[in-house]
PDB file of N, CA and C in Angstrom:
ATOM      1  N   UNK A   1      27.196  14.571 -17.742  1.00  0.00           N
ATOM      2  CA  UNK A   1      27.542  13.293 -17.147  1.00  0.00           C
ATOM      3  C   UNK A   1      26.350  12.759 -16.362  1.00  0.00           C
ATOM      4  N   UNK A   2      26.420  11.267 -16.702  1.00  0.00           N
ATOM      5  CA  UNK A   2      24.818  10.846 -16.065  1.00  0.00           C
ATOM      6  C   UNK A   2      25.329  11.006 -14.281  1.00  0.00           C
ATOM      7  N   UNK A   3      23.770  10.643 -13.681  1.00  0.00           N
ATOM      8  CA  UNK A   3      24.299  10.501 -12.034  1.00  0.00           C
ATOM      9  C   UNK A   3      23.857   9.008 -11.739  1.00  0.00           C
ATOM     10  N   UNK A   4      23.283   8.335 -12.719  1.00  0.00           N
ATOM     11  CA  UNK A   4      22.889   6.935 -12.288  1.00  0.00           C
ATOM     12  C   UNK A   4      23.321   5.905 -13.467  1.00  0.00           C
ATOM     13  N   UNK A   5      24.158   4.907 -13.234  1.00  0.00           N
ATOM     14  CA  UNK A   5      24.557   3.900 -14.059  1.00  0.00           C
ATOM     15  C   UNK A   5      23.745   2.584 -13.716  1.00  0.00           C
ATOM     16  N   UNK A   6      23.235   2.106 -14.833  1.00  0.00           N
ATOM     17  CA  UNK A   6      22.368   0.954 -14.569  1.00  0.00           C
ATOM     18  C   UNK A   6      21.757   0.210 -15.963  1.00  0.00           C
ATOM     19  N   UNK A   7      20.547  -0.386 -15.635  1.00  0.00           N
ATOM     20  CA  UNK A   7      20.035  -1.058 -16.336  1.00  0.00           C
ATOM     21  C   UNK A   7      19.560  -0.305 -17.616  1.00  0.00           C
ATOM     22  N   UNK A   8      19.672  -0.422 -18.914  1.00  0.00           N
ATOM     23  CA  UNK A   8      19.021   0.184 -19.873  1.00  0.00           C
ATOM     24  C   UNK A   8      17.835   0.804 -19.789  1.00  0.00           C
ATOM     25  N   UNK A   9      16.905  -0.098 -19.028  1.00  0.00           N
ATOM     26  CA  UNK A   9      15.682   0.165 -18.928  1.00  0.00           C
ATOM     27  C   UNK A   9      15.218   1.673 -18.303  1.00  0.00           C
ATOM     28  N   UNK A  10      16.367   2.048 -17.396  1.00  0.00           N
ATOM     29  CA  UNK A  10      16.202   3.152 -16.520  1.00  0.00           C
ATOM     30  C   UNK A  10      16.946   4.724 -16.807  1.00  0.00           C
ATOM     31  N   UNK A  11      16.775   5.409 -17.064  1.00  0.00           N
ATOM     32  CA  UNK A  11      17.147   7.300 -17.133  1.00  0.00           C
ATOM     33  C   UNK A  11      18.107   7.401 -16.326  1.00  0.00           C
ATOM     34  N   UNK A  12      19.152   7.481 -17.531  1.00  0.00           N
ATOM     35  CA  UNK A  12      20.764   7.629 -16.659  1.00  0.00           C
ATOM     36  C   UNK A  12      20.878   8.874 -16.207  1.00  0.00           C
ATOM     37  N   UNK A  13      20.041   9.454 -16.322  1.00  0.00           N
ATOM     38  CA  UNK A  13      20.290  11.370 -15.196  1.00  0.00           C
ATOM     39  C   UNK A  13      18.958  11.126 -14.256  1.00  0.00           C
ATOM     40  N   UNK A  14      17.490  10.774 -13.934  1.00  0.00           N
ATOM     41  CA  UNK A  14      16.797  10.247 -12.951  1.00  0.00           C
ATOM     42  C   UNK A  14      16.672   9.602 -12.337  1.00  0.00           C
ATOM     43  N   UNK A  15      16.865   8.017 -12.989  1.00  0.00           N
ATOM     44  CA  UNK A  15      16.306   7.066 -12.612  1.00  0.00           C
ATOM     45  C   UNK A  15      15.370   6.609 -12.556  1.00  0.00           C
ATOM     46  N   UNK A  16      14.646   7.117 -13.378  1.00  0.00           N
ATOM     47  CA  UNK A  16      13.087   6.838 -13.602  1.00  0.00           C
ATOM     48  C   UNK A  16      12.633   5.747 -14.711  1.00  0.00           C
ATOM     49  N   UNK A  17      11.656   4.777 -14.382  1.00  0.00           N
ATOM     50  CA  UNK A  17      11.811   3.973 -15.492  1.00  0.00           C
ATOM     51  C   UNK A  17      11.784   4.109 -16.573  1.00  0.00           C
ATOM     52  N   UNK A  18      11.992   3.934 -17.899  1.00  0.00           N
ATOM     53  CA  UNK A  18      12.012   4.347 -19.397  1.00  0.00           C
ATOM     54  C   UNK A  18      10.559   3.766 -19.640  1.00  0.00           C
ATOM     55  N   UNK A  19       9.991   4.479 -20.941  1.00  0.00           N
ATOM     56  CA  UNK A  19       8.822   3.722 -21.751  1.00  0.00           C
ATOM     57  C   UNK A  19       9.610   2.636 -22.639  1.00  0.00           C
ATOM     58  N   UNK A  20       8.763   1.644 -22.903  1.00  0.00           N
ATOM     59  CA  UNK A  20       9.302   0.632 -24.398  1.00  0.00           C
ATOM     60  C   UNK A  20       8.896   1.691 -25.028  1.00  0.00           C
ATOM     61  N   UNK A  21      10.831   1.779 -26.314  1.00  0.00           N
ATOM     62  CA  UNK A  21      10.529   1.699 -27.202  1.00  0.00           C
ATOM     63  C   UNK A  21       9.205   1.240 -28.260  1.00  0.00           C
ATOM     64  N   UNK A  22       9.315   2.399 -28.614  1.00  0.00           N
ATOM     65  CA  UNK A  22       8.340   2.858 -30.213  1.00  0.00           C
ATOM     66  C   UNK A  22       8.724   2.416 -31.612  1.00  0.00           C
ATOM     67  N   UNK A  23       7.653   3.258 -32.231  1.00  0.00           N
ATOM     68  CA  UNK A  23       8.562   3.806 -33.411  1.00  0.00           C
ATOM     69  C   UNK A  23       9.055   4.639 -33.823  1.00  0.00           C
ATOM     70  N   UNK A  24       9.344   5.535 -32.781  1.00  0.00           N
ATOM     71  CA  UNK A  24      10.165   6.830 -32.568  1.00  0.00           C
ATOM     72  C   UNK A  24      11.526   6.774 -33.022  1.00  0.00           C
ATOM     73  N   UNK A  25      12.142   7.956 -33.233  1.00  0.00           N
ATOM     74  CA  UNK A  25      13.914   7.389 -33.031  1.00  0.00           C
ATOM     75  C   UNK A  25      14.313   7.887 -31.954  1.00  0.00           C
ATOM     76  N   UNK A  26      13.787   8.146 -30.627  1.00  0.00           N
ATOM     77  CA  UNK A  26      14.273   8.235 -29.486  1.00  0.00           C
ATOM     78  C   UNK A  26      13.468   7.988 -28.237  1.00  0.00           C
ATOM     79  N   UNK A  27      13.966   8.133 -27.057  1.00  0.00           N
ATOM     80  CA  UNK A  27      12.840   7.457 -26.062  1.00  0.00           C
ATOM     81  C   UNK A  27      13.159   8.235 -25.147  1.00  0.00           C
ATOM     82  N   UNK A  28      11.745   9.383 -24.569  1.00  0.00           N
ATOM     83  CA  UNK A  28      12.002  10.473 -24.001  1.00  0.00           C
ATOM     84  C   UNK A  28      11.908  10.240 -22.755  1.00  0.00           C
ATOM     85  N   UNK A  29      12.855  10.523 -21.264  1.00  0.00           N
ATOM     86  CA  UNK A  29      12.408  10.240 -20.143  1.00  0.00           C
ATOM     87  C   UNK A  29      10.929  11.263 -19.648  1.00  0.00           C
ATOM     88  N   UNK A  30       9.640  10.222 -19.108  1.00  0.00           N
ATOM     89  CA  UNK A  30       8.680  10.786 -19.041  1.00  0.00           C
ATOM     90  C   UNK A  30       9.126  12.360 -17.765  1.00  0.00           C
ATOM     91  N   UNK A  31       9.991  11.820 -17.032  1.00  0.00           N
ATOM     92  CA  UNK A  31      10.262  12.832 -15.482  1.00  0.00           C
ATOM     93  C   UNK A  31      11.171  14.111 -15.806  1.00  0.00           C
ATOM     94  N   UNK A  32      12.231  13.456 -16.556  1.00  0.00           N
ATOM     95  CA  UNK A  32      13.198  14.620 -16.692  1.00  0.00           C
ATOM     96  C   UNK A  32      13.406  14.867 -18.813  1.00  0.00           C
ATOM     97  N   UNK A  33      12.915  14.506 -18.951  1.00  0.00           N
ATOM     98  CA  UNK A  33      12.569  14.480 -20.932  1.00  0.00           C
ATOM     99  C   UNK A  33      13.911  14.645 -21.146  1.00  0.00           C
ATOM    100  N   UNK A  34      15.196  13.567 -20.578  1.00  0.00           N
ATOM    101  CA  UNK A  34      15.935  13.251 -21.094  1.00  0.00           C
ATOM    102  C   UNK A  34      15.804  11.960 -22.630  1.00  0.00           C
ATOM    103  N   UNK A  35      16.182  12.376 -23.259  1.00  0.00           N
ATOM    104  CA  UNK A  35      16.502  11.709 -24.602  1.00  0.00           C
ATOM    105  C   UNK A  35      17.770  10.466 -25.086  1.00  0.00           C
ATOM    106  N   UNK A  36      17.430   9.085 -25.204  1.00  0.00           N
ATOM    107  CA  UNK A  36      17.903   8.467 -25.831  1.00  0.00           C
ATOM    108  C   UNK A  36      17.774   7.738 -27.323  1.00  0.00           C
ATOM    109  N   UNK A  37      18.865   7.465 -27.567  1.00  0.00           N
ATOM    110  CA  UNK A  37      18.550   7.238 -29.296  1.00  0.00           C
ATOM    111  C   UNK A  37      18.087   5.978 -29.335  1.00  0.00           C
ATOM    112  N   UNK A  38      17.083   5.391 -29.961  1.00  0.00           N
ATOM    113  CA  UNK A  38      16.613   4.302 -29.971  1.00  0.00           C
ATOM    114  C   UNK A  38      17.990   3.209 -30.282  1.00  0.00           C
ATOM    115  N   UNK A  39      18.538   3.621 -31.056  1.00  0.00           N
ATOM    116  CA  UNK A  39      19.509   2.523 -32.005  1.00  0.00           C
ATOM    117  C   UNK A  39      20.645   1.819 -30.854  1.00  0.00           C
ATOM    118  N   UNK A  40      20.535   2.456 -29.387  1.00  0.00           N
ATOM    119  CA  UNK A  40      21.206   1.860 -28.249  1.00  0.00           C
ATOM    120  C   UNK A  40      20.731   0.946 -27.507  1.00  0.00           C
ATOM    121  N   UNK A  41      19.487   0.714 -27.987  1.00  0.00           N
ATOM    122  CA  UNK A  41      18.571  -0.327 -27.689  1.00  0.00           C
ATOM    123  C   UNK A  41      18.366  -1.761 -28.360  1.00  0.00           C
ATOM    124  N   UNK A  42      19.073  -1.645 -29.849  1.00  0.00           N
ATOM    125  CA  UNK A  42      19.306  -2.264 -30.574  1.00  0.00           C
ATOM    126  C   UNK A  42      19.835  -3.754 -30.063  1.00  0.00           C
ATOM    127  N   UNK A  43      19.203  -4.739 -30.052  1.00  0.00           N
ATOM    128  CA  UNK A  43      20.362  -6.014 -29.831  1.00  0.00           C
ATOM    129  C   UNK A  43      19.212  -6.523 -27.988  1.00  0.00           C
ATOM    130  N   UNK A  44      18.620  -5.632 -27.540  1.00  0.00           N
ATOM    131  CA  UNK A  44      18.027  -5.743 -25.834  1.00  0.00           C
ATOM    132  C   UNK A  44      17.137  -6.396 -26.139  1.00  0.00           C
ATOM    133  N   UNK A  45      16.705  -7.707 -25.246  1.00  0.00           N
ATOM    134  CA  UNK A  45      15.478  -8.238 -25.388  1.00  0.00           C
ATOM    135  C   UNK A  45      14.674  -7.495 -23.685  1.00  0.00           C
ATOM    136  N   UNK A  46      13.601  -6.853 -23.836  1.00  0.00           N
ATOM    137  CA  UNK A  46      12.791  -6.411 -22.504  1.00  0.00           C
ATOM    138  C   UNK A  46      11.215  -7.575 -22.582  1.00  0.00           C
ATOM    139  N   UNK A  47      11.944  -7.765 -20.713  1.00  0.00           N
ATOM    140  CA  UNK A  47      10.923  -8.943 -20.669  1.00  0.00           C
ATOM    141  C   UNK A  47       9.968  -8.369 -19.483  1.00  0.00           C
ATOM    142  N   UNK A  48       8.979  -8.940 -18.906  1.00  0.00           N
ATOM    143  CA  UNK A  48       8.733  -8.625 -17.827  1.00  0.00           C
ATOM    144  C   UNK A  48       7.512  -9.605 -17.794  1.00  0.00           C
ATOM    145  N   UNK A  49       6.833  -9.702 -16.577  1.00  0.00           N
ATOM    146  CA  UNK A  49       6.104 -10.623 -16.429  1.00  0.00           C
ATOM    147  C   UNK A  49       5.249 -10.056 -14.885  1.00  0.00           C
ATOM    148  N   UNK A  50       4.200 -10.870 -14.614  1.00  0.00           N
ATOM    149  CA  UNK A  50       3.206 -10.546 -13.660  1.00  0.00           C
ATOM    150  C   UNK A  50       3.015 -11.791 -13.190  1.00  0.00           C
ATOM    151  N   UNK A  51       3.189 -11.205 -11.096  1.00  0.00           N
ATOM    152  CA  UNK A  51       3.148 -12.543 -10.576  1.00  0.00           C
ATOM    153  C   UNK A  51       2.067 -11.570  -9.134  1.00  0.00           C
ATOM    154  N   UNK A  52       1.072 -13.004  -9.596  1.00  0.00           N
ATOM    155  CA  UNK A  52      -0.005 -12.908  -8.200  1.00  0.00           C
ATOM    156  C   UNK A  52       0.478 -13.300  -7.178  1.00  0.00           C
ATOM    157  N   UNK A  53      -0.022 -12.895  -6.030  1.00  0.00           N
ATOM    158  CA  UNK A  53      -0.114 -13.368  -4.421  1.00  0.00           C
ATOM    159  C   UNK A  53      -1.182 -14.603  -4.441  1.00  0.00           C
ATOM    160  N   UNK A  54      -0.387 -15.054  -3.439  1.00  0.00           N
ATOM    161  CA  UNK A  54      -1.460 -16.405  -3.100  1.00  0.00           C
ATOM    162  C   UNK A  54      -2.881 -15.827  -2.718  1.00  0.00           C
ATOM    163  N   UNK A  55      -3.761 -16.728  -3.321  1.00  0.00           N
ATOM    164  CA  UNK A  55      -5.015 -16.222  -2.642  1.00  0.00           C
ATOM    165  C   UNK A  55      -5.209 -17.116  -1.443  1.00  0.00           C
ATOM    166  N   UNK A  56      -5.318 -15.721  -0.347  1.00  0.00           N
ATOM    167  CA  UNK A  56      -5.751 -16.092   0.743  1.00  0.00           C
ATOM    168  C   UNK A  56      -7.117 -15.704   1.347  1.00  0.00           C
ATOM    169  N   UNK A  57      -7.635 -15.849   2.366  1.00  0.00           N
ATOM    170  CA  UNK A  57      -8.537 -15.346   2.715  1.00  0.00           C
ATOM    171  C   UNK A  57      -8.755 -13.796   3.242  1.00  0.00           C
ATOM    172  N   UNK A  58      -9.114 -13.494   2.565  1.00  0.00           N
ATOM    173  CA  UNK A  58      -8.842 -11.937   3.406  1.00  0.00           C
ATOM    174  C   UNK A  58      -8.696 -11.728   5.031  1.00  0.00           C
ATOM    175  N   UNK A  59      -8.254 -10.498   5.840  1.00  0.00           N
ATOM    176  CA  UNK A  59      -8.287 -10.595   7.080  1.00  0.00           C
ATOM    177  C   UNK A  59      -9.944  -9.274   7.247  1.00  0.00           C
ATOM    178  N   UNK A  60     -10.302  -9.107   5.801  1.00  0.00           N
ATOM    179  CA  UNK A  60     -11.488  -8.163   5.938  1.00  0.00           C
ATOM    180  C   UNK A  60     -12.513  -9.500   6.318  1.00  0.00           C
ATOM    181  N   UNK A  61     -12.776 -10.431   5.698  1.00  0.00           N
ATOM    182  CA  UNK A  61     -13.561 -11.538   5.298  1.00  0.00           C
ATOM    183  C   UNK A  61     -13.920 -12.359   7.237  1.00  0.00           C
ATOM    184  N   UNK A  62     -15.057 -12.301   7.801  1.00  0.00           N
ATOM    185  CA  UNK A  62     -15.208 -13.113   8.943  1.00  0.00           C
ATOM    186  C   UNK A  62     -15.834 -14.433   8.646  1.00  0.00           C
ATOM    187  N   UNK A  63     -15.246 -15.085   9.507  1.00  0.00           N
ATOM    188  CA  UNK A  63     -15.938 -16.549   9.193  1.00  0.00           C
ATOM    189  C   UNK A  63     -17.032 -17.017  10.544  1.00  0.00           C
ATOM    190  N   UNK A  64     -17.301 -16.274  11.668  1.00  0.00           N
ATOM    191  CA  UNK A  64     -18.284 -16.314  12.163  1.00  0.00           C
ATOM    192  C   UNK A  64     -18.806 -14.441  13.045  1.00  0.00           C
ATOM    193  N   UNK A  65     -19.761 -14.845  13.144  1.00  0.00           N
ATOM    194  CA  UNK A  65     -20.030 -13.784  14.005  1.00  0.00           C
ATOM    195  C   UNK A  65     -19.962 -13.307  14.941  1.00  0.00           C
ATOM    196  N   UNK A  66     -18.983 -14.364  15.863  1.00  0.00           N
ATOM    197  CA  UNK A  66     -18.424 -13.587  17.524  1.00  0.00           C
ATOM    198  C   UNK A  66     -17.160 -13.234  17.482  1.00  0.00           C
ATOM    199  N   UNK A  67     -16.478 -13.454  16.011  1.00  0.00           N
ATOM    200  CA  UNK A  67     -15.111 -13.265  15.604  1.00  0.00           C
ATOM    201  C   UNK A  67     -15.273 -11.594  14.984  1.00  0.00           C
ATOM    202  N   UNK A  68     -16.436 -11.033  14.710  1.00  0.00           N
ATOM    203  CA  UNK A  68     -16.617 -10.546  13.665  1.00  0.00           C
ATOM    204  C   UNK A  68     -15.945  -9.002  14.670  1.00  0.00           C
ATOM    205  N   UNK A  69     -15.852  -8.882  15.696  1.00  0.00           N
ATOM    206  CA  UNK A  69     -15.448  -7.493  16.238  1.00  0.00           C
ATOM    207  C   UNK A  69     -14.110  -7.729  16.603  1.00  0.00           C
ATOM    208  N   UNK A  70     -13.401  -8.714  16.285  1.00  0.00           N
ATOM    209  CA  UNK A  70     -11.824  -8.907  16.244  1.00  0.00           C
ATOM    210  C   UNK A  70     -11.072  -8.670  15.046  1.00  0.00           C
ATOM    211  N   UNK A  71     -11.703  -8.733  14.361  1.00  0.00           N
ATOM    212  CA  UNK A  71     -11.494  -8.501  13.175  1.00  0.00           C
ATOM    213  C   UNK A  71     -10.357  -6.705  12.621  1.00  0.00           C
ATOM    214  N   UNK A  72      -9.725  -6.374  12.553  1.00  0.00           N
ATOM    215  CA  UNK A  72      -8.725  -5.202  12.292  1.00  0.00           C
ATOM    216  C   UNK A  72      -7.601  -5.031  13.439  1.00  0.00           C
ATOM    217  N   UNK A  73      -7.257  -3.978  12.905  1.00  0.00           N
ATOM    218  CA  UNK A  73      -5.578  -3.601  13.320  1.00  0.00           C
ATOM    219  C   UNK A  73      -5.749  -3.896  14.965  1.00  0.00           C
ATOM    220  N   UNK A  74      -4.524  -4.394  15.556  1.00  0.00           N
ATOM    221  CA  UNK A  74      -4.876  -4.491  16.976  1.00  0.00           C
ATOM    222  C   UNK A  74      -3.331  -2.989  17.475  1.00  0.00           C
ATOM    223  N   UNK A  75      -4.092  -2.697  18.435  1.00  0.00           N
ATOM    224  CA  UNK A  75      -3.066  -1.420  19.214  1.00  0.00           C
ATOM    225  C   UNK A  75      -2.817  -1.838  20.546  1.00  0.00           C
ATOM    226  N   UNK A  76      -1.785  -1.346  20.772  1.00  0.00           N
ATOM    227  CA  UNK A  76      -1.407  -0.844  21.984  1.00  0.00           C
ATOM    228  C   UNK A  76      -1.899  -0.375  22.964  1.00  0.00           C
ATOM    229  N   UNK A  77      -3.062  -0.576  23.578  1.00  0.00           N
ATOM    230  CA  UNK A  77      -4.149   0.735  24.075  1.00  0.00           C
ATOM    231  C   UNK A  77      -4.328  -0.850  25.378  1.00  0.00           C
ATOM    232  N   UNK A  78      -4.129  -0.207  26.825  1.00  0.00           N
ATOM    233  CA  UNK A  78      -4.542  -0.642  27.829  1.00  0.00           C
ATOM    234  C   UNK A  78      -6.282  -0.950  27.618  1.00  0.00           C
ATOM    235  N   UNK A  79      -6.795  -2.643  27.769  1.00  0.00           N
ATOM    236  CA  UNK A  79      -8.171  -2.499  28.094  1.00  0.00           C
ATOM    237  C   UNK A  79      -8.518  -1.551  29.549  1.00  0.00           C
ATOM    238  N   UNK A  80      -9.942  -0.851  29.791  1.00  0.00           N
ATOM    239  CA  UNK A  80     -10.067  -0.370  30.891  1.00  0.00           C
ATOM    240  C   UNK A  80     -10.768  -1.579  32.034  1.00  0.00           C
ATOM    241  N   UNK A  81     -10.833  -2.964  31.326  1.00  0.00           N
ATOM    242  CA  UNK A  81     -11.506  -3.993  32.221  1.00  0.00           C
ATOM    243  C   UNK A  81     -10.804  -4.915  32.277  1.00  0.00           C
ATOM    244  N   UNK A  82      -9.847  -5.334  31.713  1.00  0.00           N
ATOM    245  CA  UNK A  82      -8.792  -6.309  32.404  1.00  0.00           C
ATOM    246  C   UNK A  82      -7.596  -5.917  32.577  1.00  0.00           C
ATOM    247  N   UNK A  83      -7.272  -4.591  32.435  1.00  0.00           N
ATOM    248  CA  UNK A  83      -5.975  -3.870  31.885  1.00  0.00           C
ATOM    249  C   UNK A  83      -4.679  -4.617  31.067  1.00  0.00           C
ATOM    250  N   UNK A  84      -5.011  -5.633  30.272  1.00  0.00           N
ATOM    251  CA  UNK A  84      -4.433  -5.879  29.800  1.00  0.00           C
ATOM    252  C   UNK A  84      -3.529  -4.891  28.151  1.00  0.00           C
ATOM    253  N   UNK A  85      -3.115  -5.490  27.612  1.00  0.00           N
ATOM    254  CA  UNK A  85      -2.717  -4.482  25.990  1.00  0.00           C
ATOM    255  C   UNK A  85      -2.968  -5.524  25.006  1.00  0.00           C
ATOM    256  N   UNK A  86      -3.683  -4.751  24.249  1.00  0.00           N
ATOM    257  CA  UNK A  86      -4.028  -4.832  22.881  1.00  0.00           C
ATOM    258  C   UNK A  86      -5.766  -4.788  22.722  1.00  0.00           C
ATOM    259  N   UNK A  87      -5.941  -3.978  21.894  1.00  0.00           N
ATOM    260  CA  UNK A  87      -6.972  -3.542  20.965  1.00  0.00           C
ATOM    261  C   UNK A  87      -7.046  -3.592  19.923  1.00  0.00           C
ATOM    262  N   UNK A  88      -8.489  -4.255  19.075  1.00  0.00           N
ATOM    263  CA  UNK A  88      -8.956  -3.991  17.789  1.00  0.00           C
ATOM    264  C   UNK A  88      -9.766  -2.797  17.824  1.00  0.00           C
ATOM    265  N   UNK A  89      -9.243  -2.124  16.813  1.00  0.00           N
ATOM    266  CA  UNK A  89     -10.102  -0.799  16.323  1.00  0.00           C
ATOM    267  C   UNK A  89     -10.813  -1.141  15.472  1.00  0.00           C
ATOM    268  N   UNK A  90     -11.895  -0.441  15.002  1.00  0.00           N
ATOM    269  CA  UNK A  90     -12.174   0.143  13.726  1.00  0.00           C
ATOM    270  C   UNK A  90     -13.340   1.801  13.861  1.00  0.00           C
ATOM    271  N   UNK A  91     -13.566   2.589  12.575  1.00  0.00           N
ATOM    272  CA  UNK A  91     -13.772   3.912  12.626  1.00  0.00           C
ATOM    273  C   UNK A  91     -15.117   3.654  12.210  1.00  0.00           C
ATOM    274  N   UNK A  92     -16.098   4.696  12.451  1.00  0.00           N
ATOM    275  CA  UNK A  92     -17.114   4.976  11.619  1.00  0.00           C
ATOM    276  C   UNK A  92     -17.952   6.592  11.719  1.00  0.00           C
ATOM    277  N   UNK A  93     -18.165   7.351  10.799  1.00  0.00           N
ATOM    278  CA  UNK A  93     -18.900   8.516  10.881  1.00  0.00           C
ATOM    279  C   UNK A  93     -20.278   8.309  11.454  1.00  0.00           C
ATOM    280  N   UNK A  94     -20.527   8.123  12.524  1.00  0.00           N
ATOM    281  CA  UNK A  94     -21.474   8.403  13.425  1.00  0.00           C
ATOM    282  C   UNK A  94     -22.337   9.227  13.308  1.00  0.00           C
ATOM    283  N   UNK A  95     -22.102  10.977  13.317  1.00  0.00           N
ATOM    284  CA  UNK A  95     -22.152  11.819  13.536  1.00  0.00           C
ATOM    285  C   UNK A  95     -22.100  12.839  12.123  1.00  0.00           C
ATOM    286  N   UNK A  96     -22.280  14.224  12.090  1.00  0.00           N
ATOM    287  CA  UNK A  96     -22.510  14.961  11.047  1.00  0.00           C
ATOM    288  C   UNK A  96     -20.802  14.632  10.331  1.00  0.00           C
ATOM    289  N   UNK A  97     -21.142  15.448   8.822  1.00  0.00           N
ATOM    290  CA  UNK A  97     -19.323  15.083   8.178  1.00  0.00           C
ATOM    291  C   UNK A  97     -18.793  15.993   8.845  1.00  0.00           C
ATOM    292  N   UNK A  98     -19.493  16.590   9.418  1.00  0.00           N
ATOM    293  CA  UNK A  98     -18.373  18.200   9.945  1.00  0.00           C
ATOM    294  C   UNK A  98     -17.606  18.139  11.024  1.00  0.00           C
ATOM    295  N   UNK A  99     -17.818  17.083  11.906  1.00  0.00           N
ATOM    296  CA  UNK A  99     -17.119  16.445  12.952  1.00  0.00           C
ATOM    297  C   UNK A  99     -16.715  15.278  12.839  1.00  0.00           C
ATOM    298  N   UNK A 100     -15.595  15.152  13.765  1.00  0.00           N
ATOM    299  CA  UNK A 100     -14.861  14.075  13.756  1.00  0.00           C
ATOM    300  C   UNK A 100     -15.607  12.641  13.618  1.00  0.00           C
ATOM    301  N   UNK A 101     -14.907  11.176  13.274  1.00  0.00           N
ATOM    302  CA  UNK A 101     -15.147  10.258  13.720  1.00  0.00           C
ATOM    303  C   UNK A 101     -15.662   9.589  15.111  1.00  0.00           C
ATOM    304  N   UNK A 102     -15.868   8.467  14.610  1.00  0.00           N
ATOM    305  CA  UNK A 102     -16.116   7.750  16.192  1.00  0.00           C
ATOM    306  C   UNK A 102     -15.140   6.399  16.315  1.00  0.00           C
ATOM    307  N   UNK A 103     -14.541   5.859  17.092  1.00  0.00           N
ATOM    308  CA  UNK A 103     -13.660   5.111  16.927  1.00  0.00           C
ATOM    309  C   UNK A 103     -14.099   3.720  18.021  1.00  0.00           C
ATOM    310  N   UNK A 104     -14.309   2.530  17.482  1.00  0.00           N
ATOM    311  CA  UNK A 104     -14.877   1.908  18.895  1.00  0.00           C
ATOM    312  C   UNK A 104     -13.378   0.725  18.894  1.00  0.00           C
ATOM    313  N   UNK A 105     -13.430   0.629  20.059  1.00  0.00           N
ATOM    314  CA  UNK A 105     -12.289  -0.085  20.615  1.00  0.00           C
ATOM    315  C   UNK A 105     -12.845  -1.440  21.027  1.00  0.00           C
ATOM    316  N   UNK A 106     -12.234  -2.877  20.535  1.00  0.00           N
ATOM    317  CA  UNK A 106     -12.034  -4.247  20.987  1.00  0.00           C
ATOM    318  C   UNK A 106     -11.356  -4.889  22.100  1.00  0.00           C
ATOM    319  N   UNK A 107     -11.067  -5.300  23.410  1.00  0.00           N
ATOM    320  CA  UNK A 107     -10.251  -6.220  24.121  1.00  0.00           C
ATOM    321  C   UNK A 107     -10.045  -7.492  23.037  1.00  0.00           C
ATOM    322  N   UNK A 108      -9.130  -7.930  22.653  1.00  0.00           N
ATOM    323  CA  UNK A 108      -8.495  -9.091  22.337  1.00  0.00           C
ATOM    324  C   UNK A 108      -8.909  -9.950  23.285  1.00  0.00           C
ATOM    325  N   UNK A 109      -8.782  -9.641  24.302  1.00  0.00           N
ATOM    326  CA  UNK A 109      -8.386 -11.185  25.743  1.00  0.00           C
ATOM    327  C   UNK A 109     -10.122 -10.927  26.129  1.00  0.00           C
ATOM    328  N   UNK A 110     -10.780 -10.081  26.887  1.00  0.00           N
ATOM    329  CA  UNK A 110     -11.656 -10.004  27.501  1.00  0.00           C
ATOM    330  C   UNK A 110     -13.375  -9.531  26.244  1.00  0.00           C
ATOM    331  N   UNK A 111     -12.783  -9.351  24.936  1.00  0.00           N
ATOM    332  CA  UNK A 111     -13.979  -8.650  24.356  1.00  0.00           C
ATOM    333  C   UNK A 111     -14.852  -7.695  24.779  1.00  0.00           C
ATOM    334  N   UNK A 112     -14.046  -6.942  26.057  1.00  0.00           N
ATOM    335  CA  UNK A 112     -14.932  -5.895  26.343  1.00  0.00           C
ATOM    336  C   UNK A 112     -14.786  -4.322  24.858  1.00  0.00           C
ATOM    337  N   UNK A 113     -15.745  -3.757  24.920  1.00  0.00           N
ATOM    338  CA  UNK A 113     -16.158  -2.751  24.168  1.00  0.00           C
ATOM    339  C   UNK A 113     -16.381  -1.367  24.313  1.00  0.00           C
ATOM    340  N   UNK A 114     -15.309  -0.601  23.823  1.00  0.00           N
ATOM    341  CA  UNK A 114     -15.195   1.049  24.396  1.00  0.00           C
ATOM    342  C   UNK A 114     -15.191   1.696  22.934  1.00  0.00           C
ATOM    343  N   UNK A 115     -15.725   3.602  23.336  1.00  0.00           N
ATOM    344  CA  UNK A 115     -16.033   3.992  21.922  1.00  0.00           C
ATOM    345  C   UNK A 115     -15.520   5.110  22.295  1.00  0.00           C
ATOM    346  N   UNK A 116     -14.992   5.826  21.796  1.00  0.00           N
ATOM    347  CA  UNK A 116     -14.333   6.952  21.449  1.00  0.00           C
ATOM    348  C   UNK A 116     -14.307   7.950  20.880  1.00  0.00           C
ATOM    349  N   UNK A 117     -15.000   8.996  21.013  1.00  0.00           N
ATOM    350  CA  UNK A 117     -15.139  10.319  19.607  1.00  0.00           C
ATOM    351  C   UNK A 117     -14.138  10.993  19.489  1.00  0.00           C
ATOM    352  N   UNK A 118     -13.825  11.136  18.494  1.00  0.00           N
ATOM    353  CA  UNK A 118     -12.408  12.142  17.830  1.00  0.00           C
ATOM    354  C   UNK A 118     -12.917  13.331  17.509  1.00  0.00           C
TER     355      UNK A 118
END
């Protein structure tokens, strides 16, 4: 007895998506090599289609150079010069591969600049 009822497309004992039909007479699930007979497929039209994202500008991409250290993830992290919250990070290997990173820290509000070794 299957454990998943659904769309043709999908492995009624996984759930894993099916391959299109071949010219096989059956269509093997790639995960669990459960087996269906092609001829149940008979009569299905499989469609599918590809849809892009708007192109935007990246948030990697700077458009000037005093913007350019605001740029990534902002955290939670008290500045130590206005004590305000929020920080831009970003990482870089500084140092040999055998040790940690270096991590330099952004103020959002004040642009002050702190660095960090891990």
């Amino acid at each position: 007895m299957s454990c998943f009822k659904a769309d043709i497309n999908f492995c009624p004992e996984c759930g894993n998506i099916l391959p299109i039909p071949g010219m096989q007479d059956s269509i093997t699930c790639p995960r669990c090599s459960f087996n269906i007979p092609i001829r149940e497929f008979v009569g299905q039209v499989i469609k599918s289609s590809v849809v892009f994202n708007p192109l935007v500008q990246s948030s990697s991409a700077v458009d000037s150079e005093e913007d350019s250290e605001l740029k990534g993830p902002v955290i939670d992290r008290k500045c130590s010069r206005c004590n305000k919250e929020g920080m831009v990070y970003h990482t870089r290997q500084m140092r040999s591969a055998d040790e940690g990173q270096t991590v330099f820290f952004t103020c959002i509000h004040c642009r002050y600049q702190e660095k960090e070794d891990s």
